[in-house]
C-alpha atoms as a PDB file:
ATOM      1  CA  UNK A   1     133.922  34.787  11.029  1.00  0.00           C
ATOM      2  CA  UNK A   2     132.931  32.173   8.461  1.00  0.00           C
ATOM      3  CA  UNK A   3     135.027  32.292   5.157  1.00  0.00           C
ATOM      4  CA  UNK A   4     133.203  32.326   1.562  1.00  0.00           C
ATOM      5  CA  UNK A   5     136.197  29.582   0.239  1.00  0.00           C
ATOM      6  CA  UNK A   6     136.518  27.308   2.913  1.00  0.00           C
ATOM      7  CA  UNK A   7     134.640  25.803   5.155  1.00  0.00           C
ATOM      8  CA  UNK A   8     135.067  25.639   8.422  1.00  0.00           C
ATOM      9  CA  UNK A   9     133.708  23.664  11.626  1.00  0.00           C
ATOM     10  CA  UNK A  10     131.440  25.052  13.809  1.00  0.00           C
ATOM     11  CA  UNK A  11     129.034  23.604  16.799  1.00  0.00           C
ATOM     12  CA  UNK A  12     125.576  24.048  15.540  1.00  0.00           C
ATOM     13  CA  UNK A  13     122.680  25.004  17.914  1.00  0.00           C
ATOM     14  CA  UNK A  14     119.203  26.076  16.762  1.00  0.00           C
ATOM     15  CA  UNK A  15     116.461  26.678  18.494  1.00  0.00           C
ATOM     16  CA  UNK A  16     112.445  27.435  18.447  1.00  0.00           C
ATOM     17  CA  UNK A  17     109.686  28.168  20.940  1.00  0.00           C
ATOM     18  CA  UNK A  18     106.393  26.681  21.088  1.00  0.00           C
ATOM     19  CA  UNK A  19     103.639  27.749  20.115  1.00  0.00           C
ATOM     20  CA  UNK A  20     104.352  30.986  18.939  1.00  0.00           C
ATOM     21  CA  UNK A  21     102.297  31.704  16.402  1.00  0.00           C
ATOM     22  CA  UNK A  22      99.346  30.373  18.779  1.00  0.00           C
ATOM     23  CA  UNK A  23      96.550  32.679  18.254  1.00  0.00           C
ATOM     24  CA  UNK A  24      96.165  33.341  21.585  1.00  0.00           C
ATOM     25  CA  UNK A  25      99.721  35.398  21.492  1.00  0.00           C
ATOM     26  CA  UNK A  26      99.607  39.066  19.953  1.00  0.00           C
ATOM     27  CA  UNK A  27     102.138  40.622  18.434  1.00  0.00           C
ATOM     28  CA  UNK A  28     102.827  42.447  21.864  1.00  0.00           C
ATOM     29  CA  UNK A  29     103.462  39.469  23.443  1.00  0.00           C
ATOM     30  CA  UNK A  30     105.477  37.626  19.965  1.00  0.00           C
ATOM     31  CA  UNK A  31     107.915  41.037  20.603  1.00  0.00           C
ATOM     32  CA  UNK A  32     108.191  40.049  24.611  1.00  0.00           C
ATOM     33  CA  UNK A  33     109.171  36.428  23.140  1.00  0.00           C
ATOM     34  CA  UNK A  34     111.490  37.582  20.823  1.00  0.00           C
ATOM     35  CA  UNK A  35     113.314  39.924  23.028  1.00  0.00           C
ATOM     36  CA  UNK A  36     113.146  37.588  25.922  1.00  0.00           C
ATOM     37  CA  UNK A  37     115.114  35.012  23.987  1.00  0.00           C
ATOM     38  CA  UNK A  38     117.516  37.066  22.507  1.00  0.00           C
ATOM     39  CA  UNK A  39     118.254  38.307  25.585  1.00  0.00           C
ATOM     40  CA  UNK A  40     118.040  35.018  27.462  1.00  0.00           C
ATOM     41  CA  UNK A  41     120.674  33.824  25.453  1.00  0.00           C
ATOM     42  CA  UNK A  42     123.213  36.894  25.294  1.00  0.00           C
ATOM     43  CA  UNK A  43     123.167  36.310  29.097  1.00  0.00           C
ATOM     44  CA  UNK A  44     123.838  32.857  29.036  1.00  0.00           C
ATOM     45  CA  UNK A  45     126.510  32.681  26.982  1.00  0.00           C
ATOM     46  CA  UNK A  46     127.770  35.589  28.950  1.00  0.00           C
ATOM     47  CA  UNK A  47     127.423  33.979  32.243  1.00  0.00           C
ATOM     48  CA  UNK A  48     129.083  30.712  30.264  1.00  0.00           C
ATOM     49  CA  UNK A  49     132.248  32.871  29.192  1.00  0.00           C
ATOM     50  CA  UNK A  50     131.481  32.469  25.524  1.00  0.00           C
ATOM     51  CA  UNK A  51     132.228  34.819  23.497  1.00  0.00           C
ATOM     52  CA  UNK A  52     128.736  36.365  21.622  1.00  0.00           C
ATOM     53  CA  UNK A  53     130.483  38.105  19.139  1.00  0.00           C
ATOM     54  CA  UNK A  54     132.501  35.416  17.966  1.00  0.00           C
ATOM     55  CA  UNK A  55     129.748  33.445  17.094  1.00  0.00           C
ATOM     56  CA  UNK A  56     127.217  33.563  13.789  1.00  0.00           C
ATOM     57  CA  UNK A  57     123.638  34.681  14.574  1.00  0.00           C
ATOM     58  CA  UNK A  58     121.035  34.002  12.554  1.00  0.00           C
ATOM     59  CA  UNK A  59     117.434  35.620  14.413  1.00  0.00           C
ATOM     60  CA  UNK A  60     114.649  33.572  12.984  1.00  0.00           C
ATOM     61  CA  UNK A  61     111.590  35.534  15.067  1.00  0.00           C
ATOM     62  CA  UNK A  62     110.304  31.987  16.974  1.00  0.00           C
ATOM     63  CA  UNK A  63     114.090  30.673  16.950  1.00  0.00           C
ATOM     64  CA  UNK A  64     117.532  31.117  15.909  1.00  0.00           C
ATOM     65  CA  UNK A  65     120.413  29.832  14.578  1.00  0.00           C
ATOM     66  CA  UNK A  66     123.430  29.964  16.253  1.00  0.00           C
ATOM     67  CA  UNK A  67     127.028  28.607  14.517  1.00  0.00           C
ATOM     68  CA  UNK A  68     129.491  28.684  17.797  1.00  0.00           C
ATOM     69  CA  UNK A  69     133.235  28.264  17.025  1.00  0.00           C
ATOM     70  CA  UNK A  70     135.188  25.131  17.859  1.00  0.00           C
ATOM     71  CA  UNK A  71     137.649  27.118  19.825  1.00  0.00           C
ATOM     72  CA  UNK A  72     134.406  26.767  22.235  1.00  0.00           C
ATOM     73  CA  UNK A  73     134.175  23.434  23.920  1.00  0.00           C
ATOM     74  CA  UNK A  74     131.341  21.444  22.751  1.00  0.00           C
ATOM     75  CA  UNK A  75     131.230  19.986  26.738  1.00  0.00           C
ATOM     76  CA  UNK A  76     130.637  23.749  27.709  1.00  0.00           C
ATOM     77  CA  UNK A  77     127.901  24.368  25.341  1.00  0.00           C
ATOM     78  CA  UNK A  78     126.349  21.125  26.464  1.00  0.00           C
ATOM     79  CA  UNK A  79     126.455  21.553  30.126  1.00  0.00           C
ATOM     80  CA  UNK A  80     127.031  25.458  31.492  1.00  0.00           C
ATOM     81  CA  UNK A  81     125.074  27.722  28.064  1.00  0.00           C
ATOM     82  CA  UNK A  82     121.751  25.000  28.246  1.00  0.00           C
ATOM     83  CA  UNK A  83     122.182  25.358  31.804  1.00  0.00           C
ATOM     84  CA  UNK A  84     122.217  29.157  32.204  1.00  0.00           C
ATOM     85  CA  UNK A  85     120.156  29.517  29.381  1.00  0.00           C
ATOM     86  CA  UNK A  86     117.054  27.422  31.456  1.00  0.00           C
ATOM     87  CA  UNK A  87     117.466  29.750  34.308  1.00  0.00           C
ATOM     88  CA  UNK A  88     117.226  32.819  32.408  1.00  0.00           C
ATOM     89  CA  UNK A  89     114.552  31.661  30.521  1.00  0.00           C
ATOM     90  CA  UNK A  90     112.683  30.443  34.303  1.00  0.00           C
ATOM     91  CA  UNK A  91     112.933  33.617  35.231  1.00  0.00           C
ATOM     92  CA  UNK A  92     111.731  35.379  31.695  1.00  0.00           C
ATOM     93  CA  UNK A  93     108.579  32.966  32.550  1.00  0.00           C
ATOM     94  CA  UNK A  94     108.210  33.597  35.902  1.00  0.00           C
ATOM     95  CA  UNK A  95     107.260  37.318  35.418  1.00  0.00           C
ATOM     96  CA  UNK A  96     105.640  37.177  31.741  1.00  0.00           C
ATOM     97  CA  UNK A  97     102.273  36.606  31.080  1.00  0.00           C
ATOM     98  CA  UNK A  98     101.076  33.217  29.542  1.00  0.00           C
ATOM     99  CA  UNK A  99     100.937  34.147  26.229  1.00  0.00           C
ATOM    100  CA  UNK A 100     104.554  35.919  26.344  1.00  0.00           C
ATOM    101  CA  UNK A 101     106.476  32.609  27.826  1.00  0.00           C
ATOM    102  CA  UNK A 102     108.896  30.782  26.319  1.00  0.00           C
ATOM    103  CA  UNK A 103     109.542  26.831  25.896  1.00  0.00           C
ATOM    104  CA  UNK A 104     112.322  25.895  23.612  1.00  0.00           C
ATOM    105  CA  UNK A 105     113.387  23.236  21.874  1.00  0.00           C
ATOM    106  CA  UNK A 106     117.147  22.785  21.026  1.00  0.00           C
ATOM    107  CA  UNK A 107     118.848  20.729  19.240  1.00  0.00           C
ATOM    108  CA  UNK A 108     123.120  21.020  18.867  1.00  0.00           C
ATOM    109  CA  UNK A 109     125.365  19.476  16.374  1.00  0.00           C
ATOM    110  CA  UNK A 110     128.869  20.146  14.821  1.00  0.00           C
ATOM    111  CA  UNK A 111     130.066  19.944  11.057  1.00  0.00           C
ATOM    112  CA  UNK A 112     131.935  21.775   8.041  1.00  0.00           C
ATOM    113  CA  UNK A 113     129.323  25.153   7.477  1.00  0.00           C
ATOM    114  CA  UNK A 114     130.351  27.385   4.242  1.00  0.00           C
ATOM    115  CA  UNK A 115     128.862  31.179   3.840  1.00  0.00           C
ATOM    116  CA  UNK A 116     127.465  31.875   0.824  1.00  0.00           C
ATOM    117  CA  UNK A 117     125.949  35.596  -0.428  1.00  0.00           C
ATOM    118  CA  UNK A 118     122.829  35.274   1.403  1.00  0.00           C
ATOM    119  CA  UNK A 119     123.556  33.312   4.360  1.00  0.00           C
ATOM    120  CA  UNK A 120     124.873  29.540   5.393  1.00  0.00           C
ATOM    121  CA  UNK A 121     125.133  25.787   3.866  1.00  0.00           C
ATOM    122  CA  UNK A 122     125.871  22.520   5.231  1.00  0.00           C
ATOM    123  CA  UNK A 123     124.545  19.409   5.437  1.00  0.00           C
ATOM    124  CA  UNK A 124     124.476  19.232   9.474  1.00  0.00           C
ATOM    125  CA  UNK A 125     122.407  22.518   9.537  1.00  0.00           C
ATOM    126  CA  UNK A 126     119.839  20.444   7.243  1.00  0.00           C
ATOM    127  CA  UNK A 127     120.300  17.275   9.303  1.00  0.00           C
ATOM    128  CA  UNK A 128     119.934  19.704  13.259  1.00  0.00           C
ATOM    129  CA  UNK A 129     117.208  21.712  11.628  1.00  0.00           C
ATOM    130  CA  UNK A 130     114.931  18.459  10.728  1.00  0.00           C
ATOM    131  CA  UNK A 131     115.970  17.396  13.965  1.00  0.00           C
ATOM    132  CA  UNK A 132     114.057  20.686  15.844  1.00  0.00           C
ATOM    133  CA  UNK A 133     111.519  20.162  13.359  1.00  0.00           C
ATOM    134  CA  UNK A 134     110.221  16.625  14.154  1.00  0.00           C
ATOM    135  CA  UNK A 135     107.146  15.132  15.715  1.00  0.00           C
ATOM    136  CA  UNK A 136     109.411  12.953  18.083  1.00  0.00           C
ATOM    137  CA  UNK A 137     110.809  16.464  19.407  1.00  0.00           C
ATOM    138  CA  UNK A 138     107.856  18.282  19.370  1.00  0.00           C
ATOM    139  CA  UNK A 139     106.261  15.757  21.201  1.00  0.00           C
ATOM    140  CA  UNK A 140     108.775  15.125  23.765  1.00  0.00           C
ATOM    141  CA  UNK A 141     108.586  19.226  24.220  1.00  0.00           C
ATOM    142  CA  UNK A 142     104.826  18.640  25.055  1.00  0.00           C
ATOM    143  CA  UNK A 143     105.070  16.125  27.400  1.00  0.00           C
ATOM    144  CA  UNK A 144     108.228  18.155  29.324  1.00  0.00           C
ATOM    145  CA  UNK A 145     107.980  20.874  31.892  1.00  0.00           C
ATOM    146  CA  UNK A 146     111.180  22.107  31.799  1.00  0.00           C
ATOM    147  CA  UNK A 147     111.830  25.267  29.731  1.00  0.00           C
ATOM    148  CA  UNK A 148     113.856  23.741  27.558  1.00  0.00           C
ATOM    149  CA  UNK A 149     114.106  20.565  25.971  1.00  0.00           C
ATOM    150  CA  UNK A 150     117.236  19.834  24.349  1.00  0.00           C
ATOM    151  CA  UNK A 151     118.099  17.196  21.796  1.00  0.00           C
ATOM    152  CA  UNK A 152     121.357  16.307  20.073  1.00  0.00           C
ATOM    153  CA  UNK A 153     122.387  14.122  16.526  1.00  0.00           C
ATOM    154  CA  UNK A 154     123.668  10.856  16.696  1.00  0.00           C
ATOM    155  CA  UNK A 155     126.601  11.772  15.965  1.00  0.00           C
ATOM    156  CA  UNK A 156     126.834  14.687  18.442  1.00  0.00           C
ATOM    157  CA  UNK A 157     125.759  12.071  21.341  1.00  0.00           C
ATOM    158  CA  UNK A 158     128.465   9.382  19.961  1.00  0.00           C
ATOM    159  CA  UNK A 159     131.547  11.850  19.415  1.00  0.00           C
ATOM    160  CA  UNK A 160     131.243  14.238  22.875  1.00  0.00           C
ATOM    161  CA  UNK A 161     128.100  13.612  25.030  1.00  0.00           C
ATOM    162  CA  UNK A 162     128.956   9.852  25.510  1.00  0.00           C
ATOM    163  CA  UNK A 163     132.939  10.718  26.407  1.00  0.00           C
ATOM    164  CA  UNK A 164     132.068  13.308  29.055  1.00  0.00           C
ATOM    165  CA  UNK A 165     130.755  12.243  32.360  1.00  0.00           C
ATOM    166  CA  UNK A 166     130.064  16.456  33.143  1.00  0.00           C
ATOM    167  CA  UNK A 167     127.609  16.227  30.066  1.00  0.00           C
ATOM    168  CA  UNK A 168     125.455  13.134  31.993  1.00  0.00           C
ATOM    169  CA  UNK A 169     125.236  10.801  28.981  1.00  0.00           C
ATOM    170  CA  UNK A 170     122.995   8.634  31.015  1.00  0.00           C
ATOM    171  CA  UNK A 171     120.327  11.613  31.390  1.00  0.00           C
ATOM    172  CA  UNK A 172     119.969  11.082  27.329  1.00  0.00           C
ATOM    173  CA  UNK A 173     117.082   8.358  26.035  1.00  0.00           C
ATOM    174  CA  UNK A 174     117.856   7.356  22.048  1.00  0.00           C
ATOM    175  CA  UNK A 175     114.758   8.461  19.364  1.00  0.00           C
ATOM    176  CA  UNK A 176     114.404   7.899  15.942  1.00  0.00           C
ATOM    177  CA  UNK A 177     112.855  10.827  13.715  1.00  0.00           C
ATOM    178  CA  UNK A 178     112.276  11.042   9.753  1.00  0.00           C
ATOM    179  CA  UNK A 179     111.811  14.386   8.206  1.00  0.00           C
ATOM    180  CA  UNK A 180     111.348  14.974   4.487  1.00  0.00           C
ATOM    181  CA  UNK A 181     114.827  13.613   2.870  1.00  0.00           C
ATOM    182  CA  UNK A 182     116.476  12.984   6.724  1.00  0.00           C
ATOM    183  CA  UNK A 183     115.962   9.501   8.692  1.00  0.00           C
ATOM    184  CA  UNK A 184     118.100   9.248  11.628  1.00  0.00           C
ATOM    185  CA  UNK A 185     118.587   8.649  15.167  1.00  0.00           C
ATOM    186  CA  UNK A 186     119.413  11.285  18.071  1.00  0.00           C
ATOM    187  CA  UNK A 187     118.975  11.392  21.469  1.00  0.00           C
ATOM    188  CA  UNK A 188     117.139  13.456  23.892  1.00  0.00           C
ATOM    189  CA  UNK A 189     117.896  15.037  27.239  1.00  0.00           C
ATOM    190  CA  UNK A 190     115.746  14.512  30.330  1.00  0.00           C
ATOM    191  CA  UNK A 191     112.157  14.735  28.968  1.00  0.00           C
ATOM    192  CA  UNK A 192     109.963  11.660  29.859  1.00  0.00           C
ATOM    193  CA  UNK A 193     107.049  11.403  27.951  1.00  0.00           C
ATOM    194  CA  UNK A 194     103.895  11.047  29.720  1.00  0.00           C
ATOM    195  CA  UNK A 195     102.810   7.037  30.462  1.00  0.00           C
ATOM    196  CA  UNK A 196     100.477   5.868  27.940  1.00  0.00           C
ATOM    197  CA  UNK A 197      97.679   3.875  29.637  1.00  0.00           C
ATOM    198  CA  UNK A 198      96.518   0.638  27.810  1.00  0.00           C
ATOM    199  CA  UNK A 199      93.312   1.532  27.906  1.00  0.00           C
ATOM    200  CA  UNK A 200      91.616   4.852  28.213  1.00  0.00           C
ATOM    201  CA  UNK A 201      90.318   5.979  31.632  1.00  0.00           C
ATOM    202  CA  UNK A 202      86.747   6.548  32.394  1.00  0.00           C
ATOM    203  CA  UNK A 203      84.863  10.158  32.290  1.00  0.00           C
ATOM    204  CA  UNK A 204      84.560   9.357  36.187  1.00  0.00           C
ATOM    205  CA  UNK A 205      88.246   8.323  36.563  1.00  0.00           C
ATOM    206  CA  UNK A 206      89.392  11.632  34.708  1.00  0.00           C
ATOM    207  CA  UNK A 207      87.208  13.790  36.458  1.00  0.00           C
ATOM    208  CA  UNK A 208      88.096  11.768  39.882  1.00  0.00           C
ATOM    209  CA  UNK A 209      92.421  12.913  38.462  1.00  0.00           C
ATOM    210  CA  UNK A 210      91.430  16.302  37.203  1.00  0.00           C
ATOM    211  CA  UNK A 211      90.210  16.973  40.715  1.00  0.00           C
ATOM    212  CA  UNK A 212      93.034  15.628  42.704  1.00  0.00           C
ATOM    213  CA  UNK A 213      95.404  17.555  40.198  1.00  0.00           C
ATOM    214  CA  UNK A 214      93.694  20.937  40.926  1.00  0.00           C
ATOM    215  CA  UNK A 215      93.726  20.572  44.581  1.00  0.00           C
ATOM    216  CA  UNK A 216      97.474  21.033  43.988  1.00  0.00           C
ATOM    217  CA  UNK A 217      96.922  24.220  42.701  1.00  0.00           C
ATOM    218  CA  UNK A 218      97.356  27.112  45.197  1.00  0.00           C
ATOM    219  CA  UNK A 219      94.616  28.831  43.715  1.00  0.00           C
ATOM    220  CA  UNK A 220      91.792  26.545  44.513  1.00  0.00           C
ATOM    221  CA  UNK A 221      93.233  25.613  47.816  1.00  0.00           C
ATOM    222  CA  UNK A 222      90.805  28.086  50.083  1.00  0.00           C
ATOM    223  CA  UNK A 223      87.511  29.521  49.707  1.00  0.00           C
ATOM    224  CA  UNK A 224      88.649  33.111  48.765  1.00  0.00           C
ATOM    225  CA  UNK A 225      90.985  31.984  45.682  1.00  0.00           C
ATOM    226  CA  UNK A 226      88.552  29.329  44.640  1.00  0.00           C
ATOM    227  CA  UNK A 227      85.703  32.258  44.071  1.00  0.00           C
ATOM    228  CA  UNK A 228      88.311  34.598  42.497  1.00  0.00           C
ATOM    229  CA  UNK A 229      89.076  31.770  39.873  1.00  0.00           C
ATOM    230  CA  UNK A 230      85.149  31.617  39.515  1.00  0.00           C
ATOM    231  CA  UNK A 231      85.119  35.118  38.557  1.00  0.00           C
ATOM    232  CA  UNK A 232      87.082  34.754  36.223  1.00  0.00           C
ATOM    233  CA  UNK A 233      84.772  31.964  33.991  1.00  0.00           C
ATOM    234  CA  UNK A 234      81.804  32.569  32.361  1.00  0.00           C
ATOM    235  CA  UNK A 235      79.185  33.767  34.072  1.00  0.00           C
ATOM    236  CA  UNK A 236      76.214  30.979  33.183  1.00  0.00           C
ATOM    237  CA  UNK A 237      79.564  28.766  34.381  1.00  0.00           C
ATOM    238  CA  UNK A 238      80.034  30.559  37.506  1.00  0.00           C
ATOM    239  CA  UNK A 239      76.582  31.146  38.557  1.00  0.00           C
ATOM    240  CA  UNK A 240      75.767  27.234  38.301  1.00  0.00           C
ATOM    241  CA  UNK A 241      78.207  25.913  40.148  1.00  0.00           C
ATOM    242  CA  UNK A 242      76.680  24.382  43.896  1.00  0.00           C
ATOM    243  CA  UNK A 243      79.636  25.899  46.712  1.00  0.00           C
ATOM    244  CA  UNK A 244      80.374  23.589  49.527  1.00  0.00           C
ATOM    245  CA  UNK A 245      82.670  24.565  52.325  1.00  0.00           C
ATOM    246  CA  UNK A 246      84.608  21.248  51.901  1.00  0.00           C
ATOM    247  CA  UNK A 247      87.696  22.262  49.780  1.00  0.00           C
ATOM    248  CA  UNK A 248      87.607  19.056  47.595  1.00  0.00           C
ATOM    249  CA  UNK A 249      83.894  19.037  47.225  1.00  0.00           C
ATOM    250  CA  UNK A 250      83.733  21.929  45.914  1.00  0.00           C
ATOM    251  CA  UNK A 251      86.631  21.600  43.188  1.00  0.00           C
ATOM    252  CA  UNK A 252      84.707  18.801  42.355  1.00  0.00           C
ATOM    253  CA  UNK A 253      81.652  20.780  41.608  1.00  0.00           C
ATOM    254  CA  UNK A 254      83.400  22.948  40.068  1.00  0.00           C
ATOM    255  CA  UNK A 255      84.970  20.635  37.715  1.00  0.00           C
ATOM    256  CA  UNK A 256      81.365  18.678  37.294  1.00  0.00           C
ATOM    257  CA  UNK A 257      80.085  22.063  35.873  1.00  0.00           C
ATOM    258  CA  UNK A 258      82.605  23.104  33.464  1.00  0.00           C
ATOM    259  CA  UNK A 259      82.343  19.683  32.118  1.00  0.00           C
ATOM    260  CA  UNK A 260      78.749  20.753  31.518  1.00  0.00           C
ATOM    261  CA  UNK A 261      79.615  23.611  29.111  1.00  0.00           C
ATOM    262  CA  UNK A 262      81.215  23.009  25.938  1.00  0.00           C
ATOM    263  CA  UNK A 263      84.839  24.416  26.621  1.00  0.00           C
ATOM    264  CA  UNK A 264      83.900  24.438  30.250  1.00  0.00           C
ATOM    265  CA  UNK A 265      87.088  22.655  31.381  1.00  0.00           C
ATOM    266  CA  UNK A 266      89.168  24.597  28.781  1.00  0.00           C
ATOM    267  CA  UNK A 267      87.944  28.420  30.134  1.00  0.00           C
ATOM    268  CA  UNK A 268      88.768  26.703  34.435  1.00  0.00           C
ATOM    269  CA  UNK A 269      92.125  26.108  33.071  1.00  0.00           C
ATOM    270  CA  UNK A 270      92.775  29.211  31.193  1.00  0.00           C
ATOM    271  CA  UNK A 271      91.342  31.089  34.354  1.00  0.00           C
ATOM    272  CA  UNK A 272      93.490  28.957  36.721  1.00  0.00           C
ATOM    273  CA  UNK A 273      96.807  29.836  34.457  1.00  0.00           C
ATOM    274  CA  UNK A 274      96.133  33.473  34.383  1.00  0.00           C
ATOM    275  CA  UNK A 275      96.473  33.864  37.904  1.00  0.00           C
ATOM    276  CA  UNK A 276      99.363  30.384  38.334  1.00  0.00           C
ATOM    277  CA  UNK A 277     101.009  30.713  35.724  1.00  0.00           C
ATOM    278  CA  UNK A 278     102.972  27.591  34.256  1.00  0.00           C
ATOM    279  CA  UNK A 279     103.248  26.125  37.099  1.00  0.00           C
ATOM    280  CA  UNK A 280     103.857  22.392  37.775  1.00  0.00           C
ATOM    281  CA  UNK A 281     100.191  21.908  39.284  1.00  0.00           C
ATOM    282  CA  UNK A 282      99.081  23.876  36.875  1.00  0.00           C
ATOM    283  CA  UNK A 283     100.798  21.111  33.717  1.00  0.00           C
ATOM    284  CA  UNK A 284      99.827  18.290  35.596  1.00  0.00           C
ATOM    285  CA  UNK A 285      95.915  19.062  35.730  1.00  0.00           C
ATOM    286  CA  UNK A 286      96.403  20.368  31.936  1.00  0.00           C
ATOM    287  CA  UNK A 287      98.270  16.933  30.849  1.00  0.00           C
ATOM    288  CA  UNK A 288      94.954  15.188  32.596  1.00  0.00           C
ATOM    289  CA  UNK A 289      92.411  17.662  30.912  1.00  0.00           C
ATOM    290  CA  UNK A 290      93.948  16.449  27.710  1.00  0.00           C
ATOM    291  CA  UNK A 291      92.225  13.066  27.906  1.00  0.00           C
ATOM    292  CA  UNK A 292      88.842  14.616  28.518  1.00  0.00           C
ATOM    293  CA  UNK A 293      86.647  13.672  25.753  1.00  0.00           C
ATOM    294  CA  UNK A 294      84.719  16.629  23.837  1.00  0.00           C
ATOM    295  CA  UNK A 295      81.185  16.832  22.934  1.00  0.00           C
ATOM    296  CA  UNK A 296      81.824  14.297  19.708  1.00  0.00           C
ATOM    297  CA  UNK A 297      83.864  12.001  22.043  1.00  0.00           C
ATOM    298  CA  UNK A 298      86.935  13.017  20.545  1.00  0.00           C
ATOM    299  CA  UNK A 299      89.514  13.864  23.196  1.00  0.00           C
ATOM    300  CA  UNK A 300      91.207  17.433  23.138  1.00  0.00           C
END
């Protein structure tokens, strides 16, 4: 337990999952977050043979703060807890809803932490928390597919992940983020940000990806699927769209119509997720819907 005199030394993880005060989520599905993560993470540090009760919990509703012990080895918070924590949290998404999945971001450091009254201080909880909160991160979470995207200090990367051939240094790519008072590097595990083109694609070259991308779904593989994920779209959508018994002709006209309709695109993909889920297809054609230019030519 941390001591009110002293300080003591402690590897610092905190987390938070995107997107969840979306509007979309209710509060039935912010309570299927929160106890999803909570109990993603008792498991994994279970499965990881660390301790739970030896560590400081701090439940922040869309995160947490977790102060770990340095009697725990930083290499096994690094490589078996962020590993058994993704599995746990593929399998929270694989039977939740949309709205109740989760996709973290993490971000682990270690320094001196002193209890106060009310709670914790130290400077590396300021420094790990601007860190999680940072466009570079929250970027680098949108562009990832993984469940987790995990990111740790400079110094963190430096003094263990560097040293440790089990924590795969060269899986980390070096950022630079500046939060309110903090500017400082880190580094960030395994999520590749989508390429930027030079120049922007045409309506017909989008349209042209969009299609190939849904063609990967399973859902608008055959004829029967394809009409189920027609029922589920507007009807003036639904109703306009001209069938054709050639699979990729008729995800094109599909696609042609929705682009018609303001939102069009946006209610195919919500209908397509409903029944896919958060799927790899299912990213991939979002990442390319993305691009698609609105009614003002703004892209959204």
């Amino acid at each position: 337990m941390l001591s009110h005199e002293l300080p003591l030394h402690y590897t610092i993880a905190v987390f938070d999952v995107e997107g969840y005060g979306a509007p979309e989520r209710t509060d039935f599905h912010r309570s299927a977050v929160h106890n999803g993560l909570n109990r993603a993470l008792r498991r994994a540090f279970s499965a990881s043979a660390v301790e739970w009760d030896s560590c400081d919990w701090q439940d922040g509703g869309d995160g947490a703060l977790i102060l770990i012990p340095a009697t725990t080895s930083k290499v096994v918070i690094l490589t078996r807890v962020v590993e058994h924590l993704a599995e746990e949290l593929r399998e929270h998404n694989e039977v939740s809803s949309a709205e109740s999945r989760i996709r973290l971001r993490m971000c682990l450091h270690s320094g001196e932490v002193r209890r106060t009254d009310h709670g914790v201080v130290g400077s590396g909880i300021i420094l790990v928390s601007r860190l999680l909160d940072s466009a570079e991160l929250r970027k680098e979470r949108k562009n990832s597919t993984e469940p987790i995207v995990l990111a740790v200090t400079d110094g963190f990367f430096r003094e263990v992940v560097r040293h440790h051939p089990a924590a795969e240094p060269e899986k980390y790519r070096e950022i630079r983020f500046t939060v309110k008072e903090v500017d400082s590097g880190a580094w960030v595990r395994g999520a590749t940000p989508i390429p930027v083109r030079s120049t922007p694609r045409t309506p017909v070259e989008l349209q042209n990806e969009l299609v190939e991308a849904l063609m990967d779904v399973p859902c608008m593989a055959d004829d029967v699927s394809r009409r189920g994920v027609l029922g589920l779209l507007p009807r003036a959508i639904s109703s306009a769209v001209v069938y054709h018994p050639r699979a990729r002709l008729h995800v094109f006209e599909i696609v042609r119509t929705c682009q018609d309709y303001h939102n069009g695109v946006h209610a195919l993909l919500t209908a397509i997720r409903s029944l896919e889920g958060d799927s790899v297809p299912v990213l991939r054609a979002e990442a390319v819907a993305r691009e698609w230019p609105d009614e003002q030519g703004h892209h959204g």
